[in-house]
C-alpha atoms as a PDB file:
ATOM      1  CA  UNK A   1       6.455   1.141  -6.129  1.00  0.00           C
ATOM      2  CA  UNK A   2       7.913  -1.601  -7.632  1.00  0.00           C
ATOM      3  CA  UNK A   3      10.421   0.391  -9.728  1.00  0.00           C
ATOM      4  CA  UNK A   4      10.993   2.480  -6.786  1.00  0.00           C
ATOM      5  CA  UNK A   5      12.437  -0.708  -4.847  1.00  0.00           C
ATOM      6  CA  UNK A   6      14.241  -1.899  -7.891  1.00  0.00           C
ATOM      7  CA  UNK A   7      16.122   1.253  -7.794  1.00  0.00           C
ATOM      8  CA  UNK A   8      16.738   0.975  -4.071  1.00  0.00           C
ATOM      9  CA  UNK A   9      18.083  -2.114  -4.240  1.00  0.00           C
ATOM     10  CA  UNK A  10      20.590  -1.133  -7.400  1.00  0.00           C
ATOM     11  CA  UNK A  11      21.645   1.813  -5.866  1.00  0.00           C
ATOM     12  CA  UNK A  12      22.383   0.012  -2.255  1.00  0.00           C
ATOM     13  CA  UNK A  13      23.954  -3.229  -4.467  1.00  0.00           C
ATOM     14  CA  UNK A  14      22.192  -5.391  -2.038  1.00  0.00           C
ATOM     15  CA  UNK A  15      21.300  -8.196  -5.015  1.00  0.00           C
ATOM     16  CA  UNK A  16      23.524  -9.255  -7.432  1.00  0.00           C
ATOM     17  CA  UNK A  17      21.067  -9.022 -10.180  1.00  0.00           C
ATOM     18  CA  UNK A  18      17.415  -7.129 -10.456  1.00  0.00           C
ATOM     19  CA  UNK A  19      14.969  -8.420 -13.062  1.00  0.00           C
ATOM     20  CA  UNK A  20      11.648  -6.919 -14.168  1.00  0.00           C
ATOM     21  CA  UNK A  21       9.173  -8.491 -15.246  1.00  0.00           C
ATOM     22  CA  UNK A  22       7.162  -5.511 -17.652  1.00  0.00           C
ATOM     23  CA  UNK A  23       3.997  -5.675 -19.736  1.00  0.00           C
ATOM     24  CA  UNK A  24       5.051  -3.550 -22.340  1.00  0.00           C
ATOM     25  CA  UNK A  25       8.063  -4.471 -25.195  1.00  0.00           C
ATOM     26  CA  UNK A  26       9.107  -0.660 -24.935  1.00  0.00           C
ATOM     27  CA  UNK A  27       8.848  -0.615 -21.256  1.00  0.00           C
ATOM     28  CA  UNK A  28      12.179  -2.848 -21.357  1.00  0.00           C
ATOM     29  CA  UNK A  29      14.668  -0.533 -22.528  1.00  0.00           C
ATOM     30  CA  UNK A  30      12.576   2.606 -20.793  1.00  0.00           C
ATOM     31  CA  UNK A  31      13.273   0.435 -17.359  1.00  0.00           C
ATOM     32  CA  UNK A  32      17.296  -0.551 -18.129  1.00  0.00           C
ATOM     33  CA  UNK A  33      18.082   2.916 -18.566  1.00  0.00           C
ATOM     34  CA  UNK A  34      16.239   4.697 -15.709  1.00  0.00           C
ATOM     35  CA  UNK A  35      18.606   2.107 -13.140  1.00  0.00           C
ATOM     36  CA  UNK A  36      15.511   0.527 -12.121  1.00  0.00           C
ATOM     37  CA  UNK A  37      16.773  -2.405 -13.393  1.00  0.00           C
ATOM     38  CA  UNK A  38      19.427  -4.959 -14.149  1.00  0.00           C
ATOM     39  CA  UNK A  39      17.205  -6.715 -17.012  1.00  0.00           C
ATOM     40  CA  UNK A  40      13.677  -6.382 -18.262  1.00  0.00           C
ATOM     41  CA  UNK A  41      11.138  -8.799 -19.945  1.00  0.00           C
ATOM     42  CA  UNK A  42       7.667  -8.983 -20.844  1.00  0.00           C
ATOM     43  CA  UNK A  43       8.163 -12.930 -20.149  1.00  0.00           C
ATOM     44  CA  UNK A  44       7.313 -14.502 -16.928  1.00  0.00           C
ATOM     45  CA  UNK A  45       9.692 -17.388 -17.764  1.00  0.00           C
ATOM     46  CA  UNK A  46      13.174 -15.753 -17.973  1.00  0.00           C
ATOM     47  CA  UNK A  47      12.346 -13.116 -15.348  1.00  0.00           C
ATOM     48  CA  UNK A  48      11.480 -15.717 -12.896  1.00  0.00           C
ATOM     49  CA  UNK A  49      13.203 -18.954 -13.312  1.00  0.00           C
ATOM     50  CA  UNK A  50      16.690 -17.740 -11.967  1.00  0.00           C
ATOM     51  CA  UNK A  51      14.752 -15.421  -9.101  1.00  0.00           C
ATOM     52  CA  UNK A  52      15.923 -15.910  -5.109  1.00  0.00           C
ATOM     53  CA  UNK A  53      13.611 -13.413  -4.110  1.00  0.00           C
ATOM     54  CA  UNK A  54       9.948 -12.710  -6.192  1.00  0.00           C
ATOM     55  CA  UNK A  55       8.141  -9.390  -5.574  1.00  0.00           C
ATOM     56  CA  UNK A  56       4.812  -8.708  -6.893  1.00  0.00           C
ATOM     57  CA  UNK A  57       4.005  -4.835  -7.509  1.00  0.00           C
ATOM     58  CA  UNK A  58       0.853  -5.357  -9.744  1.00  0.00           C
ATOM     59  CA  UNK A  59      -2.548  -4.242  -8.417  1.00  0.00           C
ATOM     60  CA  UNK A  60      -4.047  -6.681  -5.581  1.00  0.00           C
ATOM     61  CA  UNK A  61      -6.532  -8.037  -7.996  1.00  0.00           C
ATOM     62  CA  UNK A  62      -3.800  -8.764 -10.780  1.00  0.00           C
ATOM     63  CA  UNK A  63      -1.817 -10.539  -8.174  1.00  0.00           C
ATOM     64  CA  UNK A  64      -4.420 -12.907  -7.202  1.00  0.00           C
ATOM     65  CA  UNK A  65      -4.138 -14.221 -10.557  1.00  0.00           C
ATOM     66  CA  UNK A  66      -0.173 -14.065 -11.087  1.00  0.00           C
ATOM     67  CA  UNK A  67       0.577 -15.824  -7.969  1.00  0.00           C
ATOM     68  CA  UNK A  68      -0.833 -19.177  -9.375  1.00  0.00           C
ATOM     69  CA  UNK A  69      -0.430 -18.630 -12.712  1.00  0.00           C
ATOM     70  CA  UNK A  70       3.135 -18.251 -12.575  1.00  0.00           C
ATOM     71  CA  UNK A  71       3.826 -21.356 -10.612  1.00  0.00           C
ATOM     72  CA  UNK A  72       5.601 -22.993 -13.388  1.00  0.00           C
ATOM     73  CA  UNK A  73       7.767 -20.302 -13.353  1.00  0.00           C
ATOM     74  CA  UNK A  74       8.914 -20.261  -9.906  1.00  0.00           C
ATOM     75  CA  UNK A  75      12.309 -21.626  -9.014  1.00  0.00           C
ATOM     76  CA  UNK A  76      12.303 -24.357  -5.946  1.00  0.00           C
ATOM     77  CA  UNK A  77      13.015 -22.752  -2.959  1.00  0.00           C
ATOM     78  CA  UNK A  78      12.060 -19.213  -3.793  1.00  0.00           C
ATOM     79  CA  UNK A  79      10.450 -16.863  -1.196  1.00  0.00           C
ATOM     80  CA  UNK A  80       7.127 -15.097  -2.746  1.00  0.00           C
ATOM     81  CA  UNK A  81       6.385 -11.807  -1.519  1.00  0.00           C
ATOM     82  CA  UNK A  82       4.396  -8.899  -2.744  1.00  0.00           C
ATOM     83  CA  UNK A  83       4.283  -5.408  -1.900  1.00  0.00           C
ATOM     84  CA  UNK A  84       0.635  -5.290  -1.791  1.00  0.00           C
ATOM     85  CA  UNK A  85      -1.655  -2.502   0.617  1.00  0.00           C
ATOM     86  CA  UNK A  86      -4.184  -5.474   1.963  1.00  0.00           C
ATOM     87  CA  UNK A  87      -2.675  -9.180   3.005  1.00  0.00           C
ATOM     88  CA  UNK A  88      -5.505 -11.644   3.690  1.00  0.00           C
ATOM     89  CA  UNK A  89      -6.578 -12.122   0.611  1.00  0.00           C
ATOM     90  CA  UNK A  90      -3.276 -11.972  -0.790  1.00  0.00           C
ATOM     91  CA  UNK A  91      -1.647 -14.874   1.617  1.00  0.00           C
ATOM     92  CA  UNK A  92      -4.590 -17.079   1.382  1.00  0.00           C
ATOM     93  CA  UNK A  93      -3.619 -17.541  -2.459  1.00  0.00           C
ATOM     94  CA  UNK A  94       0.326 -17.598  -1.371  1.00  0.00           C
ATOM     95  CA  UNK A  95      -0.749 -20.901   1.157  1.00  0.00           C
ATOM     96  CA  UNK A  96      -2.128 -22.910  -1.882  1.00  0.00           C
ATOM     97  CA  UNK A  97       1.609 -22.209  -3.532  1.00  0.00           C
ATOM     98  CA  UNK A  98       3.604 -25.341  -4.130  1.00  0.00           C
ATOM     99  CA  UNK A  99       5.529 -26.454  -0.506  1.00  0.00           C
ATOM    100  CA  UNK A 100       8.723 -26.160  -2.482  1.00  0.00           C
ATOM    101  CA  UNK A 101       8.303 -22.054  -2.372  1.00  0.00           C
ATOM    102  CA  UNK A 102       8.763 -19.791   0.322  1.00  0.00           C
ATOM    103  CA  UNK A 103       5.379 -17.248   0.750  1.00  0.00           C
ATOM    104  CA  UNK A 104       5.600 -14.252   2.877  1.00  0.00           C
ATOM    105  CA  UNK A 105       3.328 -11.410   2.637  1.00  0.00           C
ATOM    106  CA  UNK A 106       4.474  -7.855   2.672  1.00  0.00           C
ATOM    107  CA  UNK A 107       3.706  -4.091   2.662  1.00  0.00           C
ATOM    108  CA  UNK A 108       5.827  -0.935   2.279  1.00  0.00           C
ATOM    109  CA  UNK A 109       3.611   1.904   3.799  1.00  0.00           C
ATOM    110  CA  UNK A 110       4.830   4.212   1.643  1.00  0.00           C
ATOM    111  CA  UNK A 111       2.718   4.984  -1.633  1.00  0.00           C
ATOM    112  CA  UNK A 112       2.473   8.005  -3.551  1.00  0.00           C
ATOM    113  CA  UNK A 113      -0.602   9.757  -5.632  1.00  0.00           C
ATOM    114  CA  UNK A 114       0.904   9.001  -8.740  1.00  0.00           C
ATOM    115  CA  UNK A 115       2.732   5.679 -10.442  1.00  0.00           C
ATOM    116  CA  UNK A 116       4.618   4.573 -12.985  1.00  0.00           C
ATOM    117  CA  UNK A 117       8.733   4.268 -13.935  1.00  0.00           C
ATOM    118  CA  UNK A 118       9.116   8.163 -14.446  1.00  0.00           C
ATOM    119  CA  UNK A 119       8.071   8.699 -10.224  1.00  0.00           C
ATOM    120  CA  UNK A 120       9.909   6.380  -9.002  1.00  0.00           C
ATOM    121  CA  UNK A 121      12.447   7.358  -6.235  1.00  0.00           C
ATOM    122  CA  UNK A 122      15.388   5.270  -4.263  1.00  0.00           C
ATOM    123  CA  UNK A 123      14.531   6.694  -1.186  1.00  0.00           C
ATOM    124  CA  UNK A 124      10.978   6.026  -1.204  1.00  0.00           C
ATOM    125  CA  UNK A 125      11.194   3.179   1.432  1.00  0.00           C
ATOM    126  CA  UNK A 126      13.579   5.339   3.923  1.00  0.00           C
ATOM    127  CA  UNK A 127      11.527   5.514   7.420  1.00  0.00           C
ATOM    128  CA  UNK A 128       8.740   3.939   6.323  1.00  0.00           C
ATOM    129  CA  UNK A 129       6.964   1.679   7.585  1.00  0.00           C
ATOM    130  CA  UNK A 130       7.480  -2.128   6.711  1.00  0.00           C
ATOM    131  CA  UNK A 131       5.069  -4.532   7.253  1.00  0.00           C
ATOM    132  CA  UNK A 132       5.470  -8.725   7.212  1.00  0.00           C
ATOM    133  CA  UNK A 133       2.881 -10.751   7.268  1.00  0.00           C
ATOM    134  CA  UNK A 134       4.202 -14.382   7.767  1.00  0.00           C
ATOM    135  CA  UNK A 135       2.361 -17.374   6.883  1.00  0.00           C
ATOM    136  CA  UNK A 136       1.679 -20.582   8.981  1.00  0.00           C
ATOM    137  CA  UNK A 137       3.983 -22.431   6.893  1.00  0.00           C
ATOM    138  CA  UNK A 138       6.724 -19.425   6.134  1.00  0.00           C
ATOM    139  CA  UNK A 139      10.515 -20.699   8.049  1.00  0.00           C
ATOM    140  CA  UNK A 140      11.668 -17.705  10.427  1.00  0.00           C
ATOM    141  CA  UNK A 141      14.535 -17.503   7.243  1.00  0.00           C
ATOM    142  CA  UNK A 142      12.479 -16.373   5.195  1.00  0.00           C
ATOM    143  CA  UNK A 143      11.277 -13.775   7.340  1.00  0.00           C
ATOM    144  CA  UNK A 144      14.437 -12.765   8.298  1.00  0.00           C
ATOM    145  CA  UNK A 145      15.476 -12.112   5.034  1.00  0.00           C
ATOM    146  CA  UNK A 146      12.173 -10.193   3.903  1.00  0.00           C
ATOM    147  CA  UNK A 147      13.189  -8.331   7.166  1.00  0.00           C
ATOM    148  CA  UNK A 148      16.862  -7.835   6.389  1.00  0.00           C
ATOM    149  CA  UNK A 149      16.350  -6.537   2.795  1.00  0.00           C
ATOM    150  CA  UNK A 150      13.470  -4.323   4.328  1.00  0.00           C
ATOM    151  CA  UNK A 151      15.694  -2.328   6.672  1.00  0.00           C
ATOM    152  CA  UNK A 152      18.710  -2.112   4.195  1.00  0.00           C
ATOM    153  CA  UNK A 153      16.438   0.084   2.158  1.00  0.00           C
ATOM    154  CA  UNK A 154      15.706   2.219   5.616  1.00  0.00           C
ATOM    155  CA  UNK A 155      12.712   1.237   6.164  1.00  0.00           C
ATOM    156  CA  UNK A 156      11.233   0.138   9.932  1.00  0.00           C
ATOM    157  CA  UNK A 157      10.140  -3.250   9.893  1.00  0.00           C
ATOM    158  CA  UNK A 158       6.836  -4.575  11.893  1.00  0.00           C
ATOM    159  CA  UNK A 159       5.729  -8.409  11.822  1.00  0.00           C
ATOM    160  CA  UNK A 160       2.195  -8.862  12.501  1.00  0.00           C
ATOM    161  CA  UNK A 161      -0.790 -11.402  11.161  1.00  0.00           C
ATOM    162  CA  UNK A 162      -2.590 -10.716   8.280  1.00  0.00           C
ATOM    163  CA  UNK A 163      -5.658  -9.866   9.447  1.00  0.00           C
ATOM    164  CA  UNK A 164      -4.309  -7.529  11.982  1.00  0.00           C
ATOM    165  CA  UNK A 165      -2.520  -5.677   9.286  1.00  0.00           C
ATOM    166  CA  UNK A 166      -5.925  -5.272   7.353  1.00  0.00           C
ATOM    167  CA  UNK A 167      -7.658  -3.644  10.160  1.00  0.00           C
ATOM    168  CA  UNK A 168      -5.067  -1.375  10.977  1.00  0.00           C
ATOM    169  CA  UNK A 169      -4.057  -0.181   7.222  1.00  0.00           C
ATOM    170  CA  UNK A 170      -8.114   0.371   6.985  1.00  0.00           C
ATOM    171  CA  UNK A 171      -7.860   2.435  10.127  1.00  0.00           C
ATOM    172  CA  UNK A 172      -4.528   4.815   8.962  1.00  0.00           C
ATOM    173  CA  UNK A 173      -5.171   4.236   5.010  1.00  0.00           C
ATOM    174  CA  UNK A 174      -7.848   3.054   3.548  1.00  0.00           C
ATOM    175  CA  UNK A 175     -10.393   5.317   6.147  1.00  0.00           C
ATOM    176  CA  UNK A 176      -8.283   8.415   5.123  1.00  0.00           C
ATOM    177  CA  UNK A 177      -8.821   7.991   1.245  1.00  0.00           C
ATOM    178  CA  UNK A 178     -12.070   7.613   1.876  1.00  0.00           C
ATOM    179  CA  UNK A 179     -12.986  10.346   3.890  1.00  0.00           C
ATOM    180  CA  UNK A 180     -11.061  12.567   1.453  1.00  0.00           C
ATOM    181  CA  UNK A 181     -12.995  11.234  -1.489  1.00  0.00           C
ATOM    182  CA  UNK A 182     -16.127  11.909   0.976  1.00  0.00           C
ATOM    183  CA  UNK A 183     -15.041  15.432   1.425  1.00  0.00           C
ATOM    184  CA  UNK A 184     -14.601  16.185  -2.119  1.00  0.00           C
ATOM    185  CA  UNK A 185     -17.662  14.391  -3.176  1.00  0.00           C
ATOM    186  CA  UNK A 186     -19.249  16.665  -0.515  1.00  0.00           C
ATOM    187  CA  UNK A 187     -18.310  19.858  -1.767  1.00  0.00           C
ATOM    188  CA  UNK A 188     -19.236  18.949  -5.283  1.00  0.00           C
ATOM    189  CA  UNK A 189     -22.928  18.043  -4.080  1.00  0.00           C
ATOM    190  CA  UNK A 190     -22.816  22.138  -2.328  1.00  0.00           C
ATOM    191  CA  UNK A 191     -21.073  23.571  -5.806  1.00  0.00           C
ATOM    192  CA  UNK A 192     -24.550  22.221  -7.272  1.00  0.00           C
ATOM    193  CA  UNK A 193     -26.066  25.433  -6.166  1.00  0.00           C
ATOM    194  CA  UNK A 194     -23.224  27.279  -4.963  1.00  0.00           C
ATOM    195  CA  UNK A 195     -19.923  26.809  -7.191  1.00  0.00           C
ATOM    196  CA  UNK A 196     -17.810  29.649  -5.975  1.00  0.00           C
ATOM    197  CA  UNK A 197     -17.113  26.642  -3.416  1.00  0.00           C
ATOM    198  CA  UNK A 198     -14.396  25.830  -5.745  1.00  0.00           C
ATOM    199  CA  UNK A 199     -12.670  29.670  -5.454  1.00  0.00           C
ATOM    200  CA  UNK A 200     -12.631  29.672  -1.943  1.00  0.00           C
ATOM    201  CA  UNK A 201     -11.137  26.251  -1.443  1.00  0.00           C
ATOM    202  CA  UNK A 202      -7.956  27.094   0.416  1.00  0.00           C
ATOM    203  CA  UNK A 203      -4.692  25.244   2.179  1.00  0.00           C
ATOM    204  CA  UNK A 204      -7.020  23.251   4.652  1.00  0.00           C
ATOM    205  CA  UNK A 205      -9.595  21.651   1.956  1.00  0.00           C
ATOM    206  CA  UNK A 206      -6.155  20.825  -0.335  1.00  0.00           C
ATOM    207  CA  UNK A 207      -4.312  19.429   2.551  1.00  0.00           C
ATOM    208  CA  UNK A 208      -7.498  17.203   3.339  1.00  0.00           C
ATOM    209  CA  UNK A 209      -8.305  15.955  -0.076  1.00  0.00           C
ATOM    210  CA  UNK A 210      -4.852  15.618  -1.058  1.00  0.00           C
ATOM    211  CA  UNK A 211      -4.881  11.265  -1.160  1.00  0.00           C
ATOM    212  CA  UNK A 212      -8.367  11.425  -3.086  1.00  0.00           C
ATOM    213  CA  UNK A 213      -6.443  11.984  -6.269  1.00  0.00           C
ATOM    214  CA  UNK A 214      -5.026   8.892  -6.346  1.00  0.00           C
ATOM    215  CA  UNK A 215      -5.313   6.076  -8.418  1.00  0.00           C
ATOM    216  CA  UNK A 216      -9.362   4.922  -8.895  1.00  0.00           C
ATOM    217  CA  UNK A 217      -7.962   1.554  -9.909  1.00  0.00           C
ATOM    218  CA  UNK A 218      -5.454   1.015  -6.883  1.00  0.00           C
ATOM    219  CA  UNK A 219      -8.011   2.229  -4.673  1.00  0.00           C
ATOM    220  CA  UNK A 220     -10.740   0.274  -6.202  1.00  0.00           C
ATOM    221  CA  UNK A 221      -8.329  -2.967  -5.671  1.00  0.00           C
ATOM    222  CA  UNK A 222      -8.100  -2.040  -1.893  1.00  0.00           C
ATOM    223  CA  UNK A 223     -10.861  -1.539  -0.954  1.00  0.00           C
ATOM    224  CA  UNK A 224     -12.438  -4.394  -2.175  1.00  0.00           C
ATOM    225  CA  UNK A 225     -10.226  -6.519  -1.053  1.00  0.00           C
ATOM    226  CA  UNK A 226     -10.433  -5.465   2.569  1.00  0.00           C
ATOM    227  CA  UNK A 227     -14.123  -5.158   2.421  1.00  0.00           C
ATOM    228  CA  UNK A 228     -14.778  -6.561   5.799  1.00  0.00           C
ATOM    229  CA  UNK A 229     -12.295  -4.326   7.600  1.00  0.00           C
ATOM    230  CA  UNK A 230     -12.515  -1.300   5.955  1.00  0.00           C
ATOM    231  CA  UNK A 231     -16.620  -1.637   6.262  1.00  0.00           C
ATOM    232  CA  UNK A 232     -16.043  -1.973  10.205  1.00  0.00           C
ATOM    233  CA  UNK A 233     -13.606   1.087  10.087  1.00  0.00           C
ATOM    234  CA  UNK A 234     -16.198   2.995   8.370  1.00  0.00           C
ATOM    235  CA  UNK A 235     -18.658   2.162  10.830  1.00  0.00           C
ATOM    236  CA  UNK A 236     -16.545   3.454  13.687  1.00  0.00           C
ATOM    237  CA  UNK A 237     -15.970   6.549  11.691  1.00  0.00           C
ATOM    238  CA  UNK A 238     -19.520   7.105  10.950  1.00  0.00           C
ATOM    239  CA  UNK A 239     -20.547   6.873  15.021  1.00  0.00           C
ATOM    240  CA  UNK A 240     -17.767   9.635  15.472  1.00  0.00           C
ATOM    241  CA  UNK A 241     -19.161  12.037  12.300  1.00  0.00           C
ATOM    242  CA  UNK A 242     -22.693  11.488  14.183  1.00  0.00           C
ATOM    243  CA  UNK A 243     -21.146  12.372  17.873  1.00  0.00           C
ATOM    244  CA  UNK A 244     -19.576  15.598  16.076  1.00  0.00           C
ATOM    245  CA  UNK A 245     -22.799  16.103  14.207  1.00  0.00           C
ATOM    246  CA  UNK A 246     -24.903  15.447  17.479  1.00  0.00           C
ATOM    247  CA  UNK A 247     -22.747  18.045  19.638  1.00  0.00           C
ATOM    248  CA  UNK A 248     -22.776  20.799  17.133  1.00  0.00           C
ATOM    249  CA  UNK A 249     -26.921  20.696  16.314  1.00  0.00           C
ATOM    250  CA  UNK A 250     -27.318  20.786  20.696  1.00  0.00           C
ATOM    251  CA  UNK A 251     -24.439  23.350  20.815  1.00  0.00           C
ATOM    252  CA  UNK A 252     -23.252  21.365  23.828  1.00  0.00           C
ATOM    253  CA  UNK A 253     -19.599  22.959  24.129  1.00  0.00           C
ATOM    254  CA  UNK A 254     -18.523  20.526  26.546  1.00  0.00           C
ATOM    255  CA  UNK A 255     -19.009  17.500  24.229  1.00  0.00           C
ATOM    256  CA  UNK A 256     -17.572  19.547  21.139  1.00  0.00           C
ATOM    257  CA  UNK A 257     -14.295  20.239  23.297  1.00  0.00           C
ATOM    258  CA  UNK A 258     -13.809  16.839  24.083  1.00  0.00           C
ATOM    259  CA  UNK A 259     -13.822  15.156  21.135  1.00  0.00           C
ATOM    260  CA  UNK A 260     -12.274  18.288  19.249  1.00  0.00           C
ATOM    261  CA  UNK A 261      -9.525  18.056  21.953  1.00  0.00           C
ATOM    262  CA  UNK A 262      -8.794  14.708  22.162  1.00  0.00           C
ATOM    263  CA  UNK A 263      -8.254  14.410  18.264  1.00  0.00           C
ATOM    264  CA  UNK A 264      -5.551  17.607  18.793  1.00  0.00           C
ATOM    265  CA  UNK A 265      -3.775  15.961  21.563  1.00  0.00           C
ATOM    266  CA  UNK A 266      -3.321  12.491  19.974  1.00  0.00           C
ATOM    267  CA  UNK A 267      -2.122  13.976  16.591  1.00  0.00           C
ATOM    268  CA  UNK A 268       0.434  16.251  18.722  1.00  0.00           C
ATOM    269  CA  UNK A 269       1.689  13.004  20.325  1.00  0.00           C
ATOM    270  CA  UNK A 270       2.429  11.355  17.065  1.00  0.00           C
ATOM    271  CA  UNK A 271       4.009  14.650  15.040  1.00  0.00           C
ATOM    272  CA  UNK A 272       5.541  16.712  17.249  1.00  0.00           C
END
């Protein structure tokens, strides 16, 4: 995502300079020449000390650490932001930042199944959602700019607290990579003793399971991360598998129609 937004903001010349910071030497050049990129360096030092604007693309986990461990780095004055899928976690380590930076939290809802330099697209960000997560201590400049830079790229910008955010991307995110994993994991358990399971597989069971080939890692990093949320979320879900379960083992059509209804009408109401 990261190189996706680099090339966004190249393409729409809304910075005067992009720099990425890479982990790999031959990652620079690879990075220059796909326009993701004004410069690239492996060294947190020249990529940040001249930055307005720091994003962080890494892994939740890995940005934990980076946040304070590039503090020396950090020119006065510069808003810290992230692009990160949970936020609590994240701006709790962005309020023990020096009071000369600017923290903000952020989150393009907009991933794809598979990363790295050669996937990344301009027009990733275009009506997507764009989340802010403002600190306590973050001006309404700051802000504004995160929010600015966020719709120049096409995307549709929503401020909300932290914690809000982490229940809700649990509810419309996390919940749905689960489930998928769930599914698949559930039709491995029935190929067991019946693997022709795998030739009959058709358009519905690839259209369901499509998110649970994601990345392990990323996923691993969210959901730990938004363990308290996405353990609620999962709770909810569970008392809805059992009302489904419970209606179908008493064959009580009425109860089956309602919830099989209501899930129809609310998904017509939101993709028409």
């Amino acid at each position: 995502m990261g190189g996706s937004l680099g090339l966004a903001l190249k393409e729409r010349a809304i910075c005067s300079r992009v720099v990425g910071l890479v982990r790999r030497p031959e990652a620079i050049d690879q990075a220059v020449r796909a326009g993701l990129v004004d410069d690239a360096t492996t060294q947190p030092e020249a990529a940040l000390e001249n930055a307005d604007i720091v994003f962080f693309a890494t892994p939740v986990r890995t940005m934990l650490n980076q946040l304070t461990a590039f503090i020396p780095f950090y020119k006065p004055g510069a808003i810290i932001t992230d692009m990160g899928s949970t936020k609590q976690t994240i701006v709790d380590v962005m309020d023990t930042l020096p009071s000369t930076l600017q923290p903000v939290g952020s989150h393009p809802m907009c991933g794809k199944e598979q990363s790295g330099m050669d996937v990344a697209e301009a027009e990733l960000f275009e009506h997507a959602p764009w989340i802010i997560t403002p600190l306590a201590r973050t001006s309404p400049e700051t802000t504004q700019t995160i929010h600015t830079l966020a719709e120049a790229i096409g995307s549709h910008v929503y401020t909300i607290p932290a914690d809000r955010h982490d229940r809700l991307v649990a509810t419309i995110s996390h919940l749905p990579y689960s489930l998928a994993g769930t599914l698949v994991n559930t039709a491995r358990q029935v190929a067991e003793d019946d693997d022709t399971v795998w030739d009959v597989a058709a358009t519905g069971f690839k259209d369901t399971s499509r998110v649970a080939a994601g990345s392990v890692e990323m996923w691993l990093d969210i959901l730990l991360t938004n363990q308290t949320a996405v353990t609620q979320i999962l709770d909810i879900a569970r008392q809805q598998l059992d009302q489904l379960a419970d209606a179908v083992a008493q064959g009580d059509e009425a109860a089956l129609r309602a919830l099989l209804e209501s899930a129809a009408e609310q998904r017509r109401k939101m993709y028409k």
